[in-house]
Structure formats: C-alpha cells, structure tokens
Protein backbone atom coordinates (compact mmCIF):
# COMPACT_ATOMS: atom_id res chain seq x y z
CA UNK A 1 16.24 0.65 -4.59
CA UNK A 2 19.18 -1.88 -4.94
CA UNK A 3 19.50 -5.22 -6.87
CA UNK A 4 17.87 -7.80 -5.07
CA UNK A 5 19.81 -10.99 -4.51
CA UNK A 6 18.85 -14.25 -6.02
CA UNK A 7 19.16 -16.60 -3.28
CA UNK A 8 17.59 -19.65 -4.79
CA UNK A 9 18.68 -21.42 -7.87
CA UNK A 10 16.23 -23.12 -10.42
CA UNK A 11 16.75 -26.30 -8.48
CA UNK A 12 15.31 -24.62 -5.17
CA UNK A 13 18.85 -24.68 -3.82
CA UNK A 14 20.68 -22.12 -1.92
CA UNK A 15 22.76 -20.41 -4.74
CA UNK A 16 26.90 -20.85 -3.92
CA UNK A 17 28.09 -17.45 -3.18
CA UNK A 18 24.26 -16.16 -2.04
CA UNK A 19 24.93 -13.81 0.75
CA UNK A 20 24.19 -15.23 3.89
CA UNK A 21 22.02 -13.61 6.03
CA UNK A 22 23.11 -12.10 9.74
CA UNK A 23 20.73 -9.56 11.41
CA UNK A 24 16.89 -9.06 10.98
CA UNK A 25 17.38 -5.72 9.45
CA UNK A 26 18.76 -7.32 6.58
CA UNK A 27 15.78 -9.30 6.31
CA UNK A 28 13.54 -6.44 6.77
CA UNK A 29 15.55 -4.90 4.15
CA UNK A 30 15.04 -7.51 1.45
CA UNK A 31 11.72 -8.04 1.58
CA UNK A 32 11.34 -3.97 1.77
CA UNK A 33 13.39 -4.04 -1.70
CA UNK A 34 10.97 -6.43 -2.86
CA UNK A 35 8.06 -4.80 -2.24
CA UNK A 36 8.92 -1.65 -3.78
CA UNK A 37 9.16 -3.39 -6.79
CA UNK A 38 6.18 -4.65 -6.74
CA UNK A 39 6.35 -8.49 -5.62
CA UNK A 40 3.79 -9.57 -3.61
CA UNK A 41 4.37 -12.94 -1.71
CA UNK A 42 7.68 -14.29 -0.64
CA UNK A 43 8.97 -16.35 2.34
CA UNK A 44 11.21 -14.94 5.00
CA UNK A 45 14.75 -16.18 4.56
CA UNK A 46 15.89 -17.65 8.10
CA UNK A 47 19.52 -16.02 9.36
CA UNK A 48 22.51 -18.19 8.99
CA UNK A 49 23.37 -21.11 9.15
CA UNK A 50 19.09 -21.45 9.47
CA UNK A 51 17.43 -24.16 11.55
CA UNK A 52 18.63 -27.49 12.03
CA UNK A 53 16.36 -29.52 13.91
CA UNK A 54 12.84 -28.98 14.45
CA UNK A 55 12.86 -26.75 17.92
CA UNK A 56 15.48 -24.56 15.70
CA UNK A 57 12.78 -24.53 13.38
CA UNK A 58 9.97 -23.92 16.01
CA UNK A 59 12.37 -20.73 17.18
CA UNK A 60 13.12 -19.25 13.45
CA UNK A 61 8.97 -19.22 12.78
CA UNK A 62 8.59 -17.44 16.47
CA UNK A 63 11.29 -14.82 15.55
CA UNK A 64 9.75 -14.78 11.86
CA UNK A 65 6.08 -13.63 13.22
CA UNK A 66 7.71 -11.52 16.20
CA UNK A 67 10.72 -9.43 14.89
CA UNK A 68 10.34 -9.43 10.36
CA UNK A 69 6.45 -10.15 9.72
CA UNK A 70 5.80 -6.48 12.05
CA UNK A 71 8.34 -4.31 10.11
CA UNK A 72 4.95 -5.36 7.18
C-alpha cells in the first residue's frame, strides 16, 4: 500500500499541489488504498477539472454509480 494523498485541506478546500485526478482507475485506486487501511466511508473524488454546472454534475454522479461505486 502507498501514501494516500490528502486532497482536502482543513478548510474543505482542494489542497494547492493535490494531484488532480485523470482516469477512473485512479479513482478506483484511491479508494482501494483506503480501504486497505481500514477507512470506511469516503466520497468519490470527481476527475478534473470536476463538474461545473449542474448537468456536469448530473453526469459525474452517473459515471460515479456506473464505472467507481462497482470496482466496491
């Protein structure tokens, strides 16, 4: 298991320098790092740059429940 990165700061703001996010394996891949040790509830972290109006939104909570919520 590698370090997971903190991508929220103690303001609940996207940390500067956070890596931003590009394919749904690396989502998968996060929240499979954070289950092995031993969290257990999270959100799913939307790719990059992440919705921007609500039919963005609408489209990053299909592919959240189609393509990352499975791989669980």
């Amino acid at each position: 298991m590698h370090a997971v990165p903190t991508l929220i700061g103690p303001d609940h703001r996207l940390q500067d320098g956070a890596p931003a996010l590009s394919s749904t394996q690396q989502v998968v891949e996060l929240i499979a790092d954070l289950d092995r040790a031993g969290v257990t509830w999270t959100n799913i972290p939307p790719l990059a740059p992440g919705p921007r109006s609500l039919a963005g939104y609408l489209e990053y909570l299909e592919w959240a429940a189609t393509e990352v919520m499975p791989a669980f």
